[in-house]
Protein backbone atom coordinates (compact mmCIF):
# COMPACT_ATOMS: atom_id res chain seq x y z
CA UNK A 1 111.81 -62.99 38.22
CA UNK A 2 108.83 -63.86 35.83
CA UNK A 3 106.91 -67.29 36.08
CA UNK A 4 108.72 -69.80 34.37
CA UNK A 5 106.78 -73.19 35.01
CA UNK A 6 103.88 -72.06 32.83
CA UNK A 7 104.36 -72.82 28.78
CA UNK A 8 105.25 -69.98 26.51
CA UNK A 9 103.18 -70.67 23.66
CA UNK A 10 101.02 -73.85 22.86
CA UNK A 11 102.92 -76.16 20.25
CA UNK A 12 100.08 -76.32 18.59
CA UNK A 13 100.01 -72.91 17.70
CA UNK A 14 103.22 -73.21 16.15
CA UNK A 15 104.64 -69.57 17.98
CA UNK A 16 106.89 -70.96 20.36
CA UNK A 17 110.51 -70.05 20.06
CA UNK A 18 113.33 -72.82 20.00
CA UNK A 19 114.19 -72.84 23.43
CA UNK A 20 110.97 -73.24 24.99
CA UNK A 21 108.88 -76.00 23.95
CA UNK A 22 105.82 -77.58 25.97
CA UNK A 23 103.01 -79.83 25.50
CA UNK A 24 99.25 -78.78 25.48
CA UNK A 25 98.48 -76.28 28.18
CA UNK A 26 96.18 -77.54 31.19
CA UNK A 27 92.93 -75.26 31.11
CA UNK A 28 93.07 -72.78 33.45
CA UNK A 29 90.60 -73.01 35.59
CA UNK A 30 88.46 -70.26 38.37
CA UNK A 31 90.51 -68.64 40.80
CA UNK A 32 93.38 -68.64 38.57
CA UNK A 33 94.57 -64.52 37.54
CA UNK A 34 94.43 -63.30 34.03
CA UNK A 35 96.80 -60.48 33.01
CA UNK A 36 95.97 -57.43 30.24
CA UNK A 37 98.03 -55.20 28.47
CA UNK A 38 96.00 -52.57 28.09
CA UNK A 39 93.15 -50.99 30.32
CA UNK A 40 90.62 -49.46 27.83
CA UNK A 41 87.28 -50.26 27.54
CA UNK A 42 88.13 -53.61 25.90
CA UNK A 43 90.02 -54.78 29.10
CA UNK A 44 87.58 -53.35 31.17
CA UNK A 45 85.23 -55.70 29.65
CA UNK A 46 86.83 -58.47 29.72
CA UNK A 47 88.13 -58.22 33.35
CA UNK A 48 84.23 -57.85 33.97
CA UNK A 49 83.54 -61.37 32.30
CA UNK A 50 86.60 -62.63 34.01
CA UNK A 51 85.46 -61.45 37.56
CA UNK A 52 81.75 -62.98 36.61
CA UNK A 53 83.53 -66.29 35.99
CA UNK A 54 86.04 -66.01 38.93
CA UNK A 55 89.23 -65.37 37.49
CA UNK A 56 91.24 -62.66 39.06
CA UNK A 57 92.43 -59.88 37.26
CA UNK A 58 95.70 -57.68 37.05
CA UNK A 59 95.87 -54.91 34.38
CA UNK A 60 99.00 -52.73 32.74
CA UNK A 61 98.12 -49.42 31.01
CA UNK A 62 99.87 -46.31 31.07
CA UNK A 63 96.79 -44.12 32.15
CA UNK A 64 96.14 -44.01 36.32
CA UNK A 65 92.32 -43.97 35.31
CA UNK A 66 92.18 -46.09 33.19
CA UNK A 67 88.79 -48.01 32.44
CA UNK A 68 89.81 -51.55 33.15
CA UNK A 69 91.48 -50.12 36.45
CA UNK A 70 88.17 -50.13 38.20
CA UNK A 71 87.74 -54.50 37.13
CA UNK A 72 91.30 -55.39 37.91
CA UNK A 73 94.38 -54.47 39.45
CA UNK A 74 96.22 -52.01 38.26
CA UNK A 75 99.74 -52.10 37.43
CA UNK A 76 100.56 -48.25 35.73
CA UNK A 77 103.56 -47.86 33.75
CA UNK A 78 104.62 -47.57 29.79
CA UNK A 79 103.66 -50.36 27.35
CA UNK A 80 107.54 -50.36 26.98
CA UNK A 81 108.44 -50.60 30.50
CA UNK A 82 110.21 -54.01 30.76
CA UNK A 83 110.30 -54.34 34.59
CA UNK A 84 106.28 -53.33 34.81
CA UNK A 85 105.93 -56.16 32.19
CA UNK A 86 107.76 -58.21 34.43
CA UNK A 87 105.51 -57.45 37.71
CA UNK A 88 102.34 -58.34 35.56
CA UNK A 89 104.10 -61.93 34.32
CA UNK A 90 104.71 -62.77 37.92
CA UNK A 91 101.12 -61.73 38.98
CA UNK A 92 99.52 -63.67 36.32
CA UNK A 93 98.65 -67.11 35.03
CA UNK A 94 98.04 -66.39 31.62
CA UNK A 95 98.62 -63.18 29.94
CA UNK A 96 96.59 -61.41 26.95
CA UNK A 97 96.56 -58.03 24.83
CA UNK A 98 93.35 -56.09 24.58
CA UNK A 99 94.69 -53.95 21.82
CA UNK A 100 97.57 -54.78 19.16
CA UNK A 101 99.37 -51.20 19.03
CA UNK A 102 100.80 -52.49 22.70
CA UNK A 103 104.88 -53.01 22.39
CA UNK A 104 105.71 -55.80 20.40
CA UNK A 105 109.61 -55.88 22.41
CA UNK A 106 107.11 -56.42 25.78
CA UNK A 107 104.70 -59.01 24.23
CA UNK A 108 107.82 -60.93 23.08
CA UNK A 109 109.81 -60.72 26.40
CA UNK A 110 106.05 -61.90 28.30
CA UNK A 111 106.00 -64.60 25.93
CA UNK A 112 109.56 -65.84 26.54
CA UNK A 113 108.82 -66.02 30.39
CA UNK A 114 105.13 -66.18 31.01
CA UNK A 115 102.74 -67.48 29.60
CA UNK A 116 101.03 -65.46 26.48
CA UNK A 117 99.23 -67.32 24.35
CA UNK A 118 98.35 -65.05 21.89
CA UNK A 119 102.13 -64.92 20.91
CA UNK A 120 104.04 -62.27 19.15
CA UNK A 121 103.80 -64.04 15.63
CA UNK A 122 100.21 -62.55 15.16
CA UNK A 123 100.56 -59.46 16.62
CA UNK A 124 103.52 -58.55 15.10
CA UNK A 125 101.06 -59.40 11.48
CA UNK A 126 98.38 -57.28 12.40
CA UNK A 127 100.40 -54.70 13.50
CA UNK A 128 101.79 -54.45 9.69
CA UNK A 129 99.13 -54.23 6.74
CA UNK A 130 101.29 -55.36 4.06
CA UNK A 131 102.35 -58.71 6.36
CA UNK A 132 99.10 -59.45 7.66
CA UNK A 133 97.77 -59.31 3.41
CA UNK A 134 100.67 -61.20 2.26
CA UNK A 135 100.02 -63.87 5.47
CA UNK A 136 95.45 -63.34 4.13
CA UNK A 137 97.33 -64.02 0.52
CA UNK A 138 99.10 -67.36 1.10
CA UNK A 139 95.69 -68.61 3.39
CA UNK A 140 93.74 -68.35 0.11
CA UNK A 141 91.52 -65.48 1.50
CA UNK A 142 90.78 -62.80 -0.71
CA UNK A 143 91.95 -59.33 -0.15
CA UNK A 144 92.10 -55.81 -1.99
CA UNK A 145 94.85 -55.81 -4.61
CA UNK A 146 97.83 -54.03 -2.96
CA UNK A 147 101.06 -52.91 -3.04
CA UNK A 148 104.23 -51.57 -1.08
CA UNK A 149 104.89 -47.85 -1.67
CA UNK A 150 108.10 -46.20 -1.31
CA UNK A 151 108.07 -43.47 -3.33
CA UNK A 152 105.71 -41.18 -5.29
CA UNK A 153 106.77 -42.35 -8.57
CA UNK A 154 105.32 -45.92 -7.14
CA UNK A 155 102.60 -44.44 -5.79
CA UNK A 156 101.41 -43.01 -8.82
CA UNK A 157 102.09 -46.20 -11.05
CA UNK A 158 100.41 -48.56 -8.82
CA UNK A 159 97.59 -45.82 -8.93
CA UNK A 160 97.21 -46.50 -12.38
CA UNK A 161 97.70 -50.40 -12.08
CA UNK A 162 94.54 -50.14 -9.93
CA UNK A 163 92.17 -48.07 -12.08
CA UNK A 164 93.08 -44.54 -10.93
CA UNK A 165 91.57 -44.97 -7.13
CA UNK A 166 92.98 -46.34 -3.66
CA UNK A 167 93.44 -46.05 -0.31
CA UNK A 168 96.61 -45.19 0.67
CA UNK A 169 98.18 -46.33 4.24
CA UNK A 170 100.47 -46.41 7.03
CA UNK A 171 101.79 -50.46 7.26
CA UNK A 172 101.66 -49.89 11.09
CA UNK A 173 99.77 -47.65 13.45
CA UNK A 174 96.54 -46.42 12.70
CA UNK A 175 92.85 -46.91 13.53
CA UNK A 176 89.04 -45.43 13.19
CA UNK A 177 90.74 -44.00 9.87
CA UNK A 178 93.70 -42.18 11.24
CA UNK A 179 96.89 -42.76 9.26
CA UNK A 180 94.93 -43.71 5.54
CA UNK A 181 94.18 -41.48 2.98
CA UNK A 182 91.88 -41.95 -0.16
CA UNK A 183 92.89 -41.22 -3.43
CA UNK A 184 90.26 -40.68 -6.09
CA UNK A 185 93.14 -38.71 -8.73
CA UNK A 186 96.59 -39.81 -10.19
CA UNK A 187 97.05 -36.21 -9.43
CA UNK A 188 96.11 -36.25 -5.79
CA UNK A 189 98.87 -39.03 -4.89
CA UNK A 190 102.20 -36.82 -4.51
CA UNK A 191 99.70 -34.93 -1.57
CA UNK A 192 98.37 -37.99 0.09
CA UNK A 193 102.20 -39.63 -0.18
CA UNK A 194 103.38 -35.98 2.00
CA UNK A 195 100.83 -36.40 4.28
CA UNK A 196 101.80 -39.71 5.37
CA UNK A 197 105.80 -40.71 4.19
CA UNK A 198 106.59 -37.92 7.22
CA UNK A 199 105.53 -40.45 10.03
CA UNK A 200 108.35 -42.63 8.83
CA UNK A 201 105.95 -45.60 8.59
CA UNK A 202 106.01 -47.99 5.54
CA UNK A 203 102.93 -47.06 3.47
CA UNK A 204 100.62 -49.49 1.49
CA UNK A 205 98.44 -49.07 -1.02
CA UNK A 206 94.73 -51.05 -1.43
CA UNK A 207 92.73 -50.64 -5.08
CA UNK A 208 89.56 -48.92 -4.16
CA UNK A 209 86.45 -51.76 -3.69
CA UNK A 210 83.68 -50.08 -4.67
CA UNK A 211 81.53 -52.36 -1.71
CA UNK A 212 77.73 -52.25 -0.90
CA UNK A 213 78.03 -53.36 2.50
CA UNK A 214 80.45 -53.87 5.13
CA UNK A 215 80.87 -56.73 7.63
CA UNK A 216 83.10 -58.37 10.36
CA UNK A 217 82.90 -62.04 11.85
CA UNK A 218 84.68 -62.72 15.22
CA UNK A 219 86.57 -66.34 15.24
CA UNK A 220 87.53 -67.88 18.38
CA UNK A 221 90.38 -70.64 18.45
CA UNK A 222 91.69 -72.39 21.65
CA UNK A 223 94.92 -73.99 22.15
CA UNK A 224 93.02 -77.41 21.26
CA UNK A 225 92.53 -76.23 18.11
CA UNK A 226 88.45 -75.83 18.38
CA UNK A 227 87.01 -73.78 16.44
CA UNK A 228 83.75 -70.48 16.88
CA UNK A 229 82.22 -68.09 14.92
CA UNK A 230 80.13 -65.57 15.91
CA UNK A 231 77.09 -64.16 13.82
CA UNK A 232 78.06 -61.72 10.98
CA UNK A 233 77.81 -58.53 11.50
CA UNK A 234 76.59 -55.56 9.05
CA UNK A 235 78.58 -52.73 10.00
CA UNK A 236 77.85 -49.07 9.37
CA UNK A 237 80.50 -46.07 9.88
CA UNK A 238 80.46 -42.04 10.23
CA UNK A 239 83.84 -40.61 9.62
CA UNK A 240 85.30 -43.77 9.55
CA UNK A 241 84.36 -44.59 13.52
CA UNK A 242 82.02 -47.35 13.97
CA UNK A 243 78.78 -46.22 14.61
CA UNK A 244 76.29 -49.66 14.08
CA UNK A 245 76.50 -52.82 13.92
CA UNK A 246 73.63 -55.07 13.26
CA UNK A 247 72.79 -58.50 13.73
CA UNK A 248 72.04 -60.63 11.82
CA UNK A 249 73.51 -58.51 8.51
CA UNK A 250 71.17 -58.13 6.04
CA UNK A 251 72.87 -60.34 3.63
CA UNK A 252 71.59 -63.47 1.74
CA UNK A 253 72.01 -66.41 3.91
CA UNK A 254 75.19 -67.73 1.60
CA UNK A 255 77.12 -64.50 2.38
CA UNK A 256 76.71 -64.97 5.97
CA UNK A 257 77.91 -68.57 5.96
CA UNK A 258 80.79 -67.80 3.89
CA UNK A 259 81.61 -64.80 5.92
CA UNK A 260 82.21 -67.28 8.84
CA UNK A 261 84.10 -69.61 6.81
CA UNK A 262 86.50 -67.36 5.92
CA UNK A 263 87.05 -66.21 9.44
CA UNK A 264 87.44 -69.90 10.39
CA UNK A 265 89.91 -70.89 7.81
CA UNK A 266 91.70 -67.31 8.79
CA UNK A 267 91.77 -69.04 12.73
CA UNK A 268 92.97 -71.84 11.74
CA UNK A 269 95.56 -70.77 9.01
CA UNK A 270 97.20 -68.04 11.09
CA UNK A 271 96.59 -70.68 14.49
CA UNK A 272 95.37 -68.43 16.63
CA UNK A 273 94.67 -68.60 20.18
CA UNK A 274 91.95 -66.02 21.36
CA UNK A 275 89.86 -64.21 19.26
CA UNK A 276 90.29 -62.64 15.74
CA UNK A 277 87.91 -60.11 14.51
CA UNK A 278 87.89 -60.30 10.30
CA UNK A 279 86.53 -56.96 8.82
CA UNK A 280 85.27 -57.58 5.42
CA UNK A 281 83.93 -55.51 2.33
CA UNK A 282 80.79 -57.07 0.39
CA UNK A 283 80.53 -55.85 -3.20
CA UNK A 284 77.42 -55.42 -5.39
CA UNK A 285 77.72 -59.25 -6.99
CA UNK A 286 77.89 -60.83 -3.56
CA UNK A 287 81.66 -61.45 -3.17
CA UNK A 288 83.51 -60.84 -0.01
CA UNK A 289 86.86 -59.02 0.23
CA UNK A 290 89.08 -59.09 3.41
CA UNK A 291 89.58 -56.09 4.80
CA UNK A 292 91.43 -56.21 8.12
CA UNK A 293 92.13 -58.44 11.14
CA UNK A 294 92.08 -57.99 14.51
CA UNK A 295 93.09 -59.86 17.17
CA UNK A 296 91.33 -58.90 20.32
CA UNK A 297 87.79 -58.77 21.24
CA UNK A 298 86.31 -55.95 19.01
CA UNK A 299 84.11 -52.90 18.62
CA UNK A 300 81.45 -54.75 16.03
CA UNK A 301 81.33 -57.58 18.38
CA UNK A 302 80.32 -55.96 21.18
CA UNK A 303 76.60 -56.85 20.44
CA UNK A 304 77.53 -60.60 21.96
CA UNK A 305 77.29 -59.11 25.01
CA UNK A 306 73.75 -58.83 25.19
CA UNK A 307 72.24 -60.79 22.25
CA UNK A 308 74.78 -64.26 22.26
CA UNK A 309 74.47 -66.90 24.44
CA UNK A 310 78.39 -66.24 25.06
CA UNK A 311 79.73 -62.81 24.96
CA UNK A 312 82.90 -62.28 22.62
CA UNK A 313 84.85 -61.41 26.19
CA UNK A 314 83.79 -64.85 27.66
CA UNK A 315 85.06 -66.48 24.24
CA UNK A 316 88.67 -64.65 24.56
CA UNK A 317 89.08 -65.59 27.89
CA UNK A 318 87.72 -69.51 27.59
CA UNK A 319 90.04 -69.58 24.68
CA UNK A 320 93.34 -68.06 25.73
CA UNK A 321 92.43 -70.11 29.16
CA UNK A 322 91.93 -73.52 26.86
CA UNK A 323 88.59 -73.86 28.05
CA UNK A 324 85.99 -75.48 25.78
CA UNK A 325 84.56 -72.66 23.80
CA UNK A 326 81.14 -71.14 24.33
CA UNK A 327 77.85 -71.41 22.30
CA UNK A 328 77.41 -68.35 20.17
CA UNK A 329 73.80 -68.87 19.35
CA UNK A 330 71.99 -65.45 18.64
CA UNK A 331 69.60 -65.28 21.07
CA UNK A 332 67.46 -62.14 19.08
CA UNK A 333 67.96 -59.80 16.62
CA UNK A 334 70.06 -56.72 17.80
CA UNK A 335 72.21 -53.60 16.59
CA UNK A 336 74.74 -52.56 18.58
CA UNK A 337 74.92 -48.35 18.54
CA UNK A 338 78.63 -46.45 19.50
CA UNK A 339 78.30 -43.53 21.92
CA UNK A 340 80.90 -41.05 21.54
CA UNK A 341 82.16 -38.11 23.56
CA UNK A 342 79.65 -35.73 21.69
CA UNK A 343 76.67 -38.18 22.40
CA UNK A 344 77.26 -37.96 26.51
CA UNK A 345 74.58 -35.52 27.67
CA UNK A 346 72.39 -36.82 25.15
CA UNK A 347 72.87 -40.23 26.76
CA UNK A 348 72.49 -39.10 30.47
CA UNK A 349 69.10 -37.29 29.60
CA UNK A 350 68.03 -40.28 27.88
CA UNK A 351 68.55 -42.51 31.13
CA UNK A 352 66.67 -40.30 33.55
CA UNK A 353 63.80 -39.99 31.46
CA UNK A 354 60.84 -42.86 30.78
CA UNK A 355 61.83 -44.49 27.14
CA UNK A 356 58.49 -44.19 25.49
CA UNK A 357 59.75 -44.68 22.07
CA UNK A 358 61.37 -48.33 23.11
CA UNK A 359 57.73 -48.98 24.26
CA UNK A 360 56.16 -48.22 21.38
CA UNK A 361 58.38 -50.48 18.71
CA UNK A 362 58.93 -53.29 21.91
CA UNK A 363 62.37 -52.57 21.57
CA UNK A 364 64.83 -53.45 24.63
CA UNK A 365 68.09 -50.75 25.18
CA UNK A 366 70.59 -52.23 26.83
CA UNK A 367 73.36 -49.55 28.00
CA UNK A 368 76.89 -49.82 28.43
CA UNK A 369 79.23 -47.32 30.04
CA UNK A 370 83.05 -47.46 29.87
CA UNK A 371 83.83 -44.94 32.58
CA UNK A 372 86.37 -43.26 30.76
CA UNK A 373 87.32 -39.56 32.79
CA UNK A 374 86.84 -37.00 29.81
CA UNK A 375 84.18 -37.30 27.11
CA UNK A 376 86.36 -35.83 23.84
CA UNK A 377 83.85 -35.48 20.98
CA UNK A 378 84.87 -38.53 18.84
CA UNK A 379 86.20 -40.94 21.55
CA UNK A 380 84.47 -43.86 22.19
CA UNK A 381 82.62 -43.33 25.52
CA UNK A 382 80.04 -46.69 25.71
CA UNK A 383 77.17 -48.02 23.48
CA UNK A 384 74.04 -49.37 23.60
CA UNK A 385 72.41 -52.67 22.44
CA UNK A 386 69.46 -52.40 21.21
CA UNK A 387 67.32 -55.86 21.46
CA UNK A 388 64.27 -56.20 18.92
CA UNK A 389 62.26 -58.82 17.01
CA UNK A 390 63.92 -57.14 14.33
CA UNK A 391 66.56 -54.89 13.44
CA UNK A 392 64.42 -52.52 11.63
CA UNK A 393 62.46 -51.87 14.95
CA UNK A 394 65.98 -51.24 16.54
CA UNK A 395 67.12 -48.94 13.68
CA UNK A 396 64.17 -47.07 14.13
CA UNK A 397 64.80 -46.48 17.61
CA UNK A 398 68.32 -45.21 17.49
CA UNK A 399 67.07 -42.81 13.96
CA UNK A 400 64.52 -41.26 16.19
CA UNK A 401 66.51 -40.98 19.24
CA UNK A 402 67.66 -37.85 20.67
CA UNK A 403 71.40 -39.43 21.71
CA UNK A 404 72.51 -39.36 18.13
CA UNK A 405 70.13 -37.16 16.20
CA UNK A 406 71.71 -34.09 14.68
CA UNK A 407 74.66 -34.96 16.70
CA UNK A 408 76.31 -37.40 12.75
CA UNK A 409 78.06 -35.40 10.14
């Protein structure tokens, strides 16, 4: 059987279900084990950070190589596999998702027996666009005008409603731009609504922002209800995968600190425990849209790592473990660079040879590998950070670099 003197879900959070109720959980402290669902490079890097801090760590992810397998124990079995979810409540103390596309049935049975303090409440939000807007709506945090879509006929009025342009969606499943469609014609929509009704998903519909810039802040909560934000981030994308991020964004210092106050009031709002990553579009007047949430450690954050006093991984794991959280100070400019599949060689010829270019604009690359087994062209394979006095030094590093050049479309 599962764990059962360990609290479900911290009252404060306001998760727990009727027939498990606790006080406050006691910070869990070193030599205590941590449990992920999900062994990408995301619980890779966090069972790194745990191991650093000495926390043990146990791992569930369907792939028998996967990433965080060489961090942590592995347990390998389907996100739906009830009795595997089971094994990793009774190896662990606390219990966390690295991803939110894992099975919401096995989050909620973890969180009934183990302890998960995360909950389901949130993922089950951010696993469903038109919820998690509705739940951005009611928080007084402003988001794309939207609106459910059932039908073509809806499609194309709501089209119309929004000035002729959107982006049309899956509700649930979906990332790096899979599962969306954009829709600059009334008479493109009864395509677009083909391409995606057939999945069977509910599909939502955003009005197009025409945005100059986009951003993300990370928010950490604890179960004490404290409150972090990290340094917004200016975020740049190639067919719609991440590519940059830079730090600090290159914003006017009011849209940074309102960036992180809408990430804070999004912490507190939704109570979160852990970490949730708030994607946001800034338009040409200065305003700031809400985009997306997510609520895991997160590709645009990744910069922490190198340039924050406290990585974002650190922060997840003092906050699900209701530790006090860590100072996020930037310790120096930095832009975090993606390396995909199609940037591998490029990246192995790079590290064997002397780096005169980072001498020359006193730039300091900092790699990361994931150690995933196959390098596919667009999968995310590692990145580097890229340490300068400024960013622009750093951009020109990564511009003139052979990893990525020629390589974007």
């Amino acid at each position: 059987m599962m764990k059962t003197t360990k609290p479900t879900v911290n009252e404060e959070a306001g998760l727990q279900r009727d027939n498990v109720k606790h006080k406050e959980a006691a910070p869990l402290l070193p030599g205590s084990t941590i449990g992920v669902l999900g062994g990408g490079q995301l619980g890779r890097m966090l069972a790194l950070d745990g191991l650093r801090m000495g926390y043990r760590m146990v791992s569930l992810d369907p792939a028998t190589d996967a990433p965080c397998s060489e961090a942590a124990k592995l347990i390998q079995a389907d996100y739906g596999d009830l009795a595997a979810a089971e094994k990793l409540g009774e190896l662990a103390d606390v219990i966390t998702y690295e991803f939110e596309n894992v099975a919401l049935e096995t989050v909620m049975q973890l969180e009934q027996e183990a302890y998960l303090p995360q909950g389901s409440a949130l993922l089950q939000l951010t696993q469903h666009r038109l919820k998690e807007k509705e739940a951005l709506t009611n928080a007084g945090v402003p988001v794309a005008p939207y609106a459910a879509i059932d039908s073509v006929e809806r499609l194309e009025a709501a089209l119309a409603a929004f000035g002729g342009r959107g982006v049309l969606k899956t509700a649930t499943g979906g990332y790096d731009g899979k599962g969306q469609r954009m829709i600059k014609r009334v008479e493109d929509a009864k395509q677009a609504y083909e391409d995606l009704a057939g999945s069977g998903a509910e599909l939502v519909l955003e009005a197009f922002i025409p945005f100059v810039m986009e951003m993300s802040v990370i928010a950490a909560r604890n179960a004490r209800g404290e409150i972090a934000t990290f340094p917004a981030a200016e975020n740049e994308h190639v067919n719609h995968i991440l590519h940059l991020s830079i730090v600090p964004a290159r914003v006017l210092a009011e849209v940074q600190q309102e960036a992180e106050r809408l990430a804070r009031r999004i912490a507190a709002s939704l109570q979160v425990v852990g970490l949730i990553a708030v994607e946001m579009f800034v338009t040409e007047d200065h305003q700031i849209i809400v985009n997306e949430l997510a609520p895991r450690p997160h590709n645009s954050g990744h910069y922490t790592m190198d340039a924050c006093a406290t990585s974002q991984f650190e922060q997840h794991l003092r906050a699900i473990c209701n530790l006090p959280l860590g100072d996020t100070t930037l310790r120096t400019p930095v832009v975090m660079a993606n390396l995909l599949g199609k940037h591998h060689e490029g990246m192995l010829q790079w590290m064997e040879n002397k780096d005169e270019s980072a001498e020359q604009l006193s730039v300091i690359p900092k790699l990361h590998w994931y150690g995933k087994s196959k390098a596919l062209p667009e999968r995310k394979m590692g990145h580097i950070n890229i340490l300068a006095d400024d960013v622009e030094a750093a951009l020109q590093w990564v511009e003139t670099n052979h990893i990525w050049r020629n390589t974007q479309s």
